[in-house]
Protein backbone atom coordinates (compact mmCIF):
# COMPACT_ATOMS: atom_id res chain seq x y z
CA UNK A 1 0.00 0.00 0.00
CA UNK A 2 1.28 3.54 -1.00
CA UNK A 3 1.59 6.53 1.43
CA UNK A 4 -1.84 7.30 0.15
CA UNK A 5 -3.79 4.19 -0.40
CA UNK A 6 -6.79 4.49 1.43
CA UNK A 7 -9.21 1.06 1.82
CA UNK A 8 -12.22 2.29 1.74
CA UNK A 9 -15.18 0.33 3.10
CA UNK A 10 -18.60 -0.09 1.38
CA UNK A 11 -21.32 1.25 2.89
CA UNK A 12 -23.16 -1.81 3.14
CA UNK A 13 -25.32 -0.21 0.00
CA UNK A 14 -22.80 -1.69 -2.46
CA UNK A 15 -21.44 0.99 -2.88
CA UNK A 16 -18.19 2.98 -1.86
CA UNK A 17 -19.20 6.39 -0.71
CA UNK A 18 -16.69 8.87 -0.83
CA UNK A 19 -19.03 11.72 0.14
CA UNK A 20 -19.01 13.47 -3.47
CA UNK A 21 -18.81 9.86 -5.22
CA UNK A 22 -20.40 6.66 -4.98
CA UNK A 23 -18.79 3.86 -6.64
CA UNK A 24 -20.20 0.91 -6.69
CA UNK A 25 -18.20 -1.87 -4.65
CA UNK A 26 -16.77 -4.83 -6.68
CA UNK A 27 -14.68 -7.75 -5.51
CA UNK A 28 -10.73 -7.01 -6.18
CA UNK A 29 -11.01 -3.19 -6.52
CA UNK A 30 -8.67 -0.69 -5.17
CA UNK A 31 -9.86 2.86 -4.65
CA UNK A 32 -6.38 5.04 -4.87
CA UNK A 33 -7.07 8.55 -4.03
CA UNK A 34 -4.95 11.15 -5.43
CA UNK A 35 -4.12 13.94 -3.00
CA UNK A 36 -3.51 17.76 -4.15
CA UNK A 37 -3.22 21.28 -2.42
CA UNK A 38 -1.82 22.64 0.32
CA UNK A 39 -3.57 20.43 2.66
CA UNK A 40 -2.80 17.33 1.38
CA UNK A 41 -6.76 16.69 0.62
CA UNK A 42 -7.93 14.09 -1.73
CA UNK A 43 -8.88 15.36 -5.49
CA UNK A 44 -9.55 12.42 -7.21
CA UNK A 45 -9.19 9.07 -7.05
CA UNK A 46 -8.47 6.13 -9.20
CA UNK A 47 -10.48 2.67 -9.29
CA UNK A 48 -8.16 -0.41 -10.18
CA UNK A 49 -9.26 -3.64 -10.88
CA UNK A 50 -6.37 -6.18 -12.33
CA UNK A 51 -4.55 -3.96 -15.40
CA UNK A 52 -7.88 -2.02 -15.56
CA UNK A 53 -7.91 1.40 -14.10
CA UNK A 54 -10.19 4.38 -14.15
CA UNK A 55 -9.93 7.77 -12.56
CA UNK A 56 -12.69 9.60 -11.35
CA UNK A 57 -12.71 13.34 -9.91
CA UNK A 58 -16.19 15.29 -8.41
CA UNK A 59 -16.69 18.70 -9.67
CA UNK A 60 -18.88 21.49 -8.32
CA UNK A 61 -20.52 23.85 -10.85
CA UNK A 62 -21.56 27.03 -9.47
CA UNK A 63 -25.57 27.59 -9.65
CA UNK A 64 -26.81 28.88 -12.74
CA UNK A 65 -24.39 26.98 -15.08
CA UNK A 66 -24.94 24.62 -17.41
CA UNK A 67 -23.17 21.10 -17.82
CA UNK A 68 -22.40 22.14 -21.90
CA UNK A 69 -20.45 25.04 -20.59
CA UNK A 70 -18.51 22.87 -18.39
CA UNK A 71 -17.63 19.92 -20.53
CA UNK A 72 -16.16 22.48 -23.02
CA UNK A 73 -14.31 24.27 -20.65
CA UNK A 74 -12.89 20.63 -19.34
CA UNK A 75 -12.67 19.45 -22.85
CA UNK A 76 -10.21 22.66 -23.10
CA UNK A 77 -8.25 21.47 -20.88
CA UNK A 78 -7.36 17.92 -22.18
């Protein structure tokens, strides 16, 4: 386990909850956060099964916004 491996538990749902994420729990998966800032706080985190591997990251969109505007500003970004 790295310095920042986290095991996460399931919430007895099936499904990890990592407050701004739920993930659904699956036998042989790692949960791998990825920590950022100052404050050493978790971002993102990355879902590994076997050589398979996803990451997944929350984001907050201010009130008023619309998800179009936001995937092109991601997509921007890529």
């Amino acid at each position: 386990m790295t310095s920042h491996e986290v095991r996460w538990q399931h919430a007895g749902d099936g499904f990890f909850d990592l407050d701004g994420l739920k993930i659904p729990a699956s036998e042989g998966v790692r949960l791998l956060p990825i920590v950022g800032g100052a404050r050493g706080a978790v971002v993102a985190v990355t879902a590994v099964r076997g050589r398979t591997a996803i990451q997944l990251q929350a984001f907050h969109v201010s009130a008023g916004r619309s998800w179009d505007s936001v995937r092109f500003e991601l997509l921007a970004r890529v």
